[in-house]
Protein backbone atom coordinates (compact mmCIF):
# COMPACT_ATOMS: atom_id res chain seq x y z
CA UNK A 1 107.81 65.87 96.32
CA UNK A 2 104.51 64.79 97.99
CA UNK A 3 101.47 66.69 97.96
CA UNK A 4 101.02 67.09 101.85
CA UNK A 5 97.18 67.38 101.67
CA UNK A 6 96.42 64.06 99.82
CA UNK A 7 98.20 62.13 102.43
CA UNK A 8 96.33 59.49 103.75
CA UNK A 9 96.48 55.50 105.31
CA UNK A 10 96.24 52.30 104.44
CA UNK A 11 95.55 50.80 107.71
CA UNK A 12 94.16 53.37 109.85
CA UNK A 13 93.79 51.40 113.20
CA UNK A 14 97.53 51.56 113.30
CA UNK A 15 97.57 54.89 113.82
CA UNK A 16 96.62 54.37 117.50
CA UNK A 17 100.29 53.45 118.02
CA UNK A 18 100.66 56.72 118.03
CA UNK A 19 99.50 57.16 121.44
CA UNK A 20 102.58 56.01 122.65
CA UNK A 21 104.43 58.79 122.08
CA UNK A 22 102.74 61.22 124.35
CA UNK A 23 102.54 58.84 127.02
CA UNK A 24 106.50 58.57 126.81
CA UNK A 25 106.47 62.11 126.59
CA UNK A 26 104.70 62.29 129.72
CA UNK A 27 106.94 59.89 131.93
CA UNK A 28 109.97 62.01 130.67
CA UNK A 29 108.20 64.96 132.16
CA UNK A 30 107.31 63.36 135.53
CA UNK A 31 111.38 61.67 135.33
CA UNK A 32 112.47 65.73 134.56
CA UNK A 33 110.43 67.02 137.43
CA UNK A 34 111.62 64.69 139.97
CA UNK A 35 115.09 65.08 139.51
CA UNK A 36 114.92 69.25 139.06
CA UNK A 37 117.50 71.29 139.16
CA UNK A 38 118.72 74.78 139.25
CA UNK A 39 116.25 76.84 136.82
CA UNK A 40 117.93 77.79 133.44
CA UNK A 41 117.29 79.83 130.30
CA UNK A 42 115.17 79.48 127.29
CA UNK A 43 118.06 78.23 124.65
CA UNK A 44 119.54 75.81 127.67
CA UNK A 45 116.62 73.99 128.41
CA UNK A 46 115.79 73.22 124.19
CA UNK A 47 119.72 71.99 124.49
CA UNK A 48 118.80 69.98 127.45
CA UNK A 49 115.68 68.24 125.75
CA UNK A 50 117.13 68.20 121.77
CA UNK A 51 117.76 64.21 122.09
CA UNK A 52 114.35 63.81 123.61
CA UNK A 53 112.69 66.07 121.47
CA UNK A 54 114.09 63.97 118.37
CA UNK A 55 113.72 60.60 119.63
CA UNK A 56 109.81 61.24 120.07
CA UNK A 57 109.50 63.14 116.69
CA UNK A 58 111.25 60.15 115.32
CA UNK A 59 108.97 57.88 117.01
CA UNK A 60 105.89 59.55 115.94
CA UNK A 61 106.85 59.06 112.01
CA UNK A 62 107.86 55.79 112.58
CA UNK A 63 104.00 55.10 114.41
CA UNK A 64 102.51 56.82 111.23
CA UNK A 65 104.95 54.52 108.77
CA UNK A 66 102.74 51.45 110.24
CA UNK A 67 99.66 52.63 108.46
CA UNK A 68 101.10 53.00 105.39
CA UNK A 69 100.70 56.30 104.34
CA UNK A 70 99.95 57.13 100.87
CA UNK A 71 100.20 60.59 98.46
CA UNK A 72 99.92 62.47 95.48
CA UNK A 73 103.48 63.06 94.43
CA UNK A 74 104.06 66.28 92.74
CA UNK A 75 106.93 66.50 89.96
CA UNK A 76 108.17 69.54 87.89
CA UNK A 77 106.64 70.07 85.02
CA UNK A 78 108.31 70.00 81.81
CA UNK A 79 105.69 71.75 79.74
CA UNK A 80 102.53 73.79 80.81
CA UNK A 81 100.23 75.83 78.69
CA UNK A 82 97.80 78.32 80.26
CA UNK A 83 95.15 80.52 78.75
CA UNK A 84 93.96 83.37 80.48
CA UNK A 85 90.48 84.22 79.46
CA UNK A 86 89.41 87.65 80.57
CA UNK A 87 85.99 89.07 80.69
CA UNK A 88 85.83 92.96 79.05
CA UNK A 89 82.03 93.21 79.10
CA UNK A 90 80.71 96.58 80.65
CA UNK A 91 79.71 94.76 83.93
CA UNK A 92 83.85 94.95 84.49
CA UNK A 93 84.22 98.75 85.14
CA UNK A 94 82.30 98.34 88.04
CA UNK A 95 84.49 99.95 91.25
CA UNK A 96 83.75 97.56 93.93
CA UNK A 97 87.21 96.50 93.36
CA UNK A 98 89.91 99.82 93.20
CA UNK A 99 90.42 101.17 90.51
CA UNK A 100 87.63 99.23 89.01
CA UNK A 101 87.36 95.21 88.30
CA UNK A 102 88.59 95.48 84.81
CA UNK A 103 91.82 97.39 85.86
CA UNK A 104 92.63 94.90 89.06
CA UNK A 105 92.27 91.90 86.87
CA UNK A 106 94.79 93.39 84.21
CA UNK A 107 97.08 94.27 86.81
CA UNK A 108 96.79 91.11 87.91
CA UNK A 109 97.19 89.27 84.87
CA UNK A 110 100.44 91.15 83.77
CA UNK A 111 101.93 90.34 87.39
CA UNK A 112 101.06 86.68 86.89
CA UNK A 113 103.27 87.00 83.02
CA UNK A 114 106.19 88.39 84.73
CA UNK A 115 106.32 86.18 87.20
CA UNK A 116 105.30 83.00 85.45
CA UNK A 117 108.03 80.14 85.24
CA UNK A 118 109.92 80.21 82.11
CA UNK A 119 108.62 76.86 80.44
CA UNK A 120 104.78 77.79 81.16
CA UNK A 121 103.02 79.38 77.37
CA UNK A 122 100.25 81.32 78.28
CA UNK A 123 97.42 82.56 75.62
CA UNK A 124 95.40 85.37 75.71
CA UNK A 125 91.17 85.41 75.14
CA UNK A 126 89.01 88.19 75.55
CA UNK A 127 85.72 87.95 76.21
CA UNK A 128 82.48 90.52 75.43
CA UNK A 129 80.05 89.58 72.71
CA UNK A 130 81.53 87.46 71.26
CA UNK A 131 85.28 85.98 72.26
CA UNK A 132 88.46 86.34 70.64
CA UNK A 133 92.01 84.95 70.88
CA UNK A 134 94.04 87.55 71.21
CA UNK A 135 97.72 85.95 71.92
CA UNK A 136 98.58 82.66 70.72
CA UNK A 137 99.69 80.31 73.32
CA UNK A 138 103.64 81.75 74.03
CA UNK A 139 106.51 82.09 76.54
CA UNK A 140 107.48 85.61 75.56
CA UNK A 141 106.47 87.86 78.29
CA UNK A 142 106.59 90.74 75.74
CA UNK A 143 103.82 89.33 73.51
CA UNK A 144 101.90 88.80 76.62
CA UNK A 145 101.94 92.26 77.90
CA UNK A 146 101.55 93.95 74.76
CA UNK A 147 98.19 91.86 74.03
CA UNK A 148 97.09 93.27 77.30
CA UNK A 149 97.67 96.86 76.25
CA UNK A 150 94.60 98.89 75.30
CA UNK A 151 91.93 95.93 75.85
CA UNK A 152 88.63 98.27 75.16
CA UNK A 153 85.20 97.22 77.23
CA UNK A 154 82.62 95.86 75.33
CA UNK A 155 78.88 94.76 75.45
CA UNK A 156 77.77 91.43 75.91
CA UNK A 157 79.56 88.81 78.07
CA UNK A 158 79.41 85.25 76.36
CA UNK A 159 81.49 83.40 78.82
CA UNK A 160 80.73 79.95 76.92
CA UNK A 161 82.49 81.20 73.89
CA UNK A 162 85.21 82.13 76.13
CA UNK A 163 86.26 78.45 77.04
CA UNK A 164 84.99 77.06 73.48
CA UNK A 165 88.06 79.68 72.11
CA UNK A 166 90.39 78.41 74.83
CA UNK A 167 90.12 75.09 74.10
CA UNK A 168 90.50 75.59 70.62
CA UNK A 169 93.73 77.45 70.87
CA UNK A 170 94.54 74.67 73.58
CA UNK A 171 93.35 71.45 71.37
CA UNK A 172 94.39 72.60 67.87
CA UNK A 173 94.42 68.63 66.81
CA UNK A 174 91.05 67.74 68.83
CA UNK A 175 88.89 68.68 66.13
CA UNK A 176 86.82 71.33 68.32
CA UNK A 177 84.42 72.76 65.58
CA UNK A 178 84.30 75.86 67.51
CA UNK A 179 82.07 77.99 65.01
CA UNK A 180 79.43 74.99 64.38
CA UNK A 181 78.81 75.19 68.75
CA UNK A 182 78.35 79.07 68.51
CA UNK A 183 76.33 78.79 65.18
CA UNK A 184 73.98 76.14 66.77
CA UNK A 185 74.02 78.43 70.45
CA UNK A 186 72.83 81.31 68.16
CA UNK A 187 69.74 79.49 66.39
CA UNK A 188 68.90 78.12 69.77
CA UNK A 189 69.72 74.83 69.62
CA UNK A 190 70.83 72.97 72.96
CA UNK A 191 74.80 72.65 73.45
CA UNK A 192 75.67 68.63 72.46
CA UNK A 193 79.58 70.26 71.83
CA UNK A 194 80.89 66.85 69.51
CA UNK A 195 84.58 67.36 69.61
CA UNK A 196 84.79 65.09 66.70
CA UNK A 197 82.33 64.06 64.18
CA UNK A 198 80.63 60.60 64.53
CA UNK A 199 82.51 58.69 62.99
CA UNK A 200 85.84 59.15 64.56
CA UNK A 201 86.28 57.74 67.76
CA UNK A 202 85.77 59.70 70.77
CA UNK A 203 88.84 60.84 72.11
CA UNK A 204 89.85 58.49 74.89
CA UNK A 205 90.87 61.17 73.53
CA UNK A 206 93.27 63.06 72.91
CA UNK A 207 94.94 62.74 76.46
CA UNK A 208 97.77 65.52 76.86
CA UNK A 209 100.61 63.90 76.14
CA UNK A 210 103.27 62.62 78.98
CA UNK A 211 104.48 66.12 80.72
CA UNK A 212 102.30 68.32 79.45
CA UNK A 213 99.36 69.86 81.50
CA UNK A 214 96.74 72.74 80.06
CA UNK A 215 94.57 74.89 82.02
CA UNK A 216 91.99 77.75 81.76
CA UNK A 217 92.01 80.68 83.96
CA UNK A 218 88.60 82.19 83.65
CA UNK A 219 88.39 85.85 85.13
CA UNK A 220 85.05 87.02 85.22
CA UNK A 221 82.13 88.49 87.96
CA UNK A 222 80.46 85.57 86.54
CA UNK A 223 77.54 87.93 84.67
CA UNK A 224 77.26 85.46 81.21
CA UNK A 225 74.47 86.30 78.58
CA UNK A 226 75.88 85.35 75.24
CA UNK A 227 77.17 82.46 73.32
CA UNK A 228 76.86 78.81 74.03
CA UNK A 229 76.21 77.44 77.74
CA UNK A 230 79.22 78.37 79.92
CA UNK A 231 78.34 74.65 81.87
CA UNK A 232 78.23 73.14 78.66
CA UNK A 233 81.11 74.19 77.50
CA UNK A 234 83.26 73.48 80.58
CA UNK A 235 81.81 69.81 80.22
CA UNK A 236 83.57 69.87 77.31
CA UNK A 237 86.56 70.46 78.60
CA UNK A 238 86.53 68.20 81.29
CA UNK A 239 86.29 65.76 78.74
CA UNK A 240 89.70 66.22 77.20
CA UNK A 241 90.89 66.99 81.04
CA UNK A 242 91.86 70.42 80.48
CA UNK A 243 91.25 72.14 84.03
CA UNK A 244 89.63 75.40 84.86
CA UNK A 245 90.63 77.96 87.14
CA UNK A 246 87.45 80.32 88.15
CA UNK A 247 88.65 83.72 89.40
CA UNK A 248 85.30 85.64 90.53
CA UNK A 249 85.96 89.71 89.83
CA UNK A 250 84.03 91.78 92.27
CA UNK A 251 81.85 91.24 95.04
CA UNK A 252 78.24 89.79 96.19
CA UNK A 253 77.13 93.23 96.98
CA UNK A 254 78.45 94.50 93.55
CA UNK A 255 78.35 98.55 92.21
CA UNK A 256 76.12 100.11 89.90
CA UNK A 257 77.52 101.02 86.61
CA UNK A 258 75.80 103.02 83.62
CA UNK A 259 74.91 100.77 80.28
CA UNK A 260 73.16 102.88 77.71
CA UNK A 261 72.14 105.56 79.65
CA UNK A 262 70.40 102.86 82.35
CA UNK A 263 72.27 102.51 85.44
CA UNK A 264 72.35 99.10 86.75
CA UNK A 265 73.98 97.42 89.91
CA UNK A 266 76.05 94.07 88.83
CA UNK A 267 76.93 91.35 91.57
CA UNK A 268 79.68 88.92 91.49
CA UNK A 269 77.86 85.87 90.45
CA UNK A 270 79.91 82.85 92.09
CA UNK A 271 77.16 79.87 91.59
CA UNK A 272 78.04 79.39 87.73
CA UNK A 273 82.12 79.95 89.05
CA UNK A 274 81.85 77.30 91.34
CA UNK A 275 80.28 74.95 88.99
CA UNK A 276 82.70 74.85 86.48
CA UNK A 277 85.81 75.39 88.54
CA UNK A 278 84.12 71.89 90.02
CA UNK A 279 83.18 70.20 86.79
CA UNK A 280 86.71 70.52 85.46
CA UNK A 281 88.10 69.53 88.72
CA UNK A 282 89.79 72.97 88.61
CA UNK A 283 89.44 75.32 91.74
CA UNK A 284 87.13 78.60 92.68
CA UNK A 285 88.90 81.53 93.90
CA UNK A 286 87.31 84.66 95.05
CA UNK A 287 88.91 88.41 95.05
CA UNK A 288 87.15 90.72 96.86
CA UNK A 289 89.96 93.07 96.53
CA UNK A 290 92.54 93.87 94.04
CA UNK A 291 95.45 92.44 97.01
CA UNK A 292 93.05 89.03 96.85
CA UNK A 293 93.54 88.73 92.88
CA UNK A 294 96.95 89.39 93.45
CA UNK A 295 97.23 86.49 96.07
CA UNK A 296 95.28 83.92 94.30
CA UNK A 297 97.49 84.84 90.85
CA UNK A 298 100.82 83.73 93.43
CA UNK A 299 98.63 80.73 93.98
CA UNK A 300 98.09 79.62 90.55
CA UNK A 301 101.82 80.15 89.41
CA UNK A 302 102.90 77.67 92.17
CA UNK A 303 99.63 75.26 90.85
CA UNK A 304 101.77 75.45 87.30
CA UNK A 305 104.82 74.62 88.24
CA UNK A 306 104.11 71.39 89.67
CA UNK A 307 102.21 68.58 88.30
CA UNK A 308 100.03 65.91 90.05
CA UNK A 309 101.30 62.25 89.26
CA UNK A 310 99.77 58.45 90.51
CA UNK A 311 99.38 58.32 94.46
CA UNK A 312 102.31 56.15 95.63
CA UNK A 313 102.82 54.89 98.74
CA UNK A 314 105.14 56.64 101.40
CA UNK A 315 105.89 54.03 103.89
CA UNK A 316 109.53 53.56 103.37
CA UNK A 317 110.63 57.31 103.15
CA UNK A 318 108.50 58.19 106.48
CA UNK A 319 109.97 55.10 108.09
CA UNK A 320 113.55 56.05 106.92
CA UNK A 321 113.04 59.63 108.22
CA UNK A 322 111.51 58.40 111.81
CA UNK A 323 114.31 55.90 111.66
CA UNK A 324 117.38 58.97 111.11
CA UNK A 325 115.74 61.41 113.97
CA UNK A 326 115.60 58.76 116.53
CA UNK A 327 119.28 57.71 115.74
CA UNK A 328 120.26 61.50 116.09
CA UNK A 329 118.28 61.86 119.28
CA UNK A 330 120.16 59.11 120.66
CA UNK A 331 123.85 59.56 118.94
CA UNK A 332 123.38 63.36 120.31
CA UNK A 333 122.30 62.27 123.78
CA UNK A 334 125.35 59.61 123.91
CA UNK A 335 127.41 62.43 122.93
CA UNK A 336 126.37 64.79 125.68
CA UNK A 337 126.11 62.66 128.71
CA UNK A 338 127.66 59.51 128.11
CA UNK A 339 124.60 57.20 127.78
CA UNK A 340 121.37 56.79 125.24
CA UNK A 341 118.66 59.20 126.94
């Protein structure tokens, strides 16, 4: 099926052909009003102009099939693996989403397992301190939901380390020397994440193979003070085209929590968010409310269940369409009064 939204034309200029369907549209009018009749109801007159109606619709697809339309076509996809990575740093039992952001995103997350197709795998990584893969990439539901039982909130919120883990459990033959990035992040040194050592060749890469896709869904207020460079890292994983997903917890006023006997208010911080949702060609969502995280979660299980192929032109199949409406307009009009419109 195409992908609506990356339609778009060859040859342009055509598209002022076009213009000749509301001026037909208009003469039928003027014809109509001359030769008025006896007023009738709603569902009568849509009966009366049907043939019309389809002729012009027909007409219109047919004036669009001269420019040559072209789109993304979207296919099923035979084999998806997601990993949620969730942020339980202290910042997430802020209220400013009800119960508190921690609790939304959970309840969020499980609805997204239980709903998720059945060929998707979906991995679980925490993130506080330090990050941790805490379910293998899998398609049981079960395993899912149980990993997501009894998460405990932690100190620290190294995002970075977060997608580094991901990918790892993601890329298990791309060499990602996960514990050499956080070792050099911790002794200070800038982020240069090799995913292979120098003299391997860089992997043109290790391209997902035919059918497969792999994403990251980051949930997080954004709040990242740990670990290697969250930008860094998602360069990284726009390199072996793994997307990722941003989902920003909370909101730009935020709540104050208490840390250590300090209270402190914490913002959603979208800049950083955006940024890698945008480096990874991934997308940015924002839930201001715990009904928002559950609408962007329906969001991404559609976004897995389809895959993005090679743009291919769409001329023939909107010309075939336009081509079948027009013929209906007019086989239904000869049917009903005994000549073509």
């Amino acid at each position: 099926m195409p992908d609506l939204f990356s339609l778009h034309f060859l040859w342009p200029p055509l598209l002022v052909s076009g213009l000749l369907v509301p001026i037909l549209l208009w003469v039928y009018l003027r014809l109509q009003r001359a030769s008025a009749t006896a007023p009738v109801g709603l569902k009568a007159k849509w009966l009366l102009h049907a043939p019309v109606l389809l002729v012009l619709l027909g007409l219109t697809l047919l004036c669009l099939a001269l420019a040559r339309p072209q789109a993304v076509m979207l296919t099923p996809m035979r084999e998806a693996t997601v990993m949620l990575a969730m942020d339980i740093s202290g910042s997430m039992r802020a209220k400013d989403l009800e119960p508190s952001r921690f609790e939304a995103a959970k309840a969020a997350a499980e609805r997204f397992i239980q709903d998720k197709p059945a060929r998707l795998r979906v991995g679980l990584v925490t993130i506080a301190g330090t990050a941790a893969l805490a379910q293998a990439p899998t398609d049981q539901r079960d395993d899912l939901l149980r990993a997501l039982e009894n998460l405990p909130l932690q100190y620290g919120s190294a995002l970075g380390t977060g997608v580094l883990i991901s990918l790892e459990a993601l890329l298990p033959g791309a060499n990602i020397d996960a514990q050499k990035i956080i070792n050099e992040a911790m002794d200070g040194k800038p982020a240069k994440p090799p995913s292979q050592p120098p003299s391997q060749p860089a992997p043109s890469a290790n391209p997902a193979p035919q059918g497969r896709a792999m994403a990251i869904v980051l949930l997080s207020d954004g709040q990242g003070n740990m670990g290697p460079d969250l930008l860094a890292m998602a360069k990284l994983a726009a390199e072996h085209k793994v997307r990722i997903y941003t989902v920003g917890i909370g909101t730009p006023e935020g709540a104050i929590v208490q840390a250590q006997g300090r209270s402190m208010r914490v913002r959603l911080e979208e800049d950083m968010l955006r940024k890698v949702a945008n480096e990874t060609q991934g997308e940015y969502f924002r839930a201001s409310s715990a009904q928002d995280l559950h609408k962007i979660y329906d969001q991404l299980g559609h976004r897995f269940r389809f895959e993005k192929r090679a743009v291919t032109e769409v001329t023939g199949a909107m010309a075939a369409l336009g081509m079948l409406l027009a013929l209906w307009g007019c086989l239904l009009s000869l049917h009903r009064y005994g000549r073509i419109l």
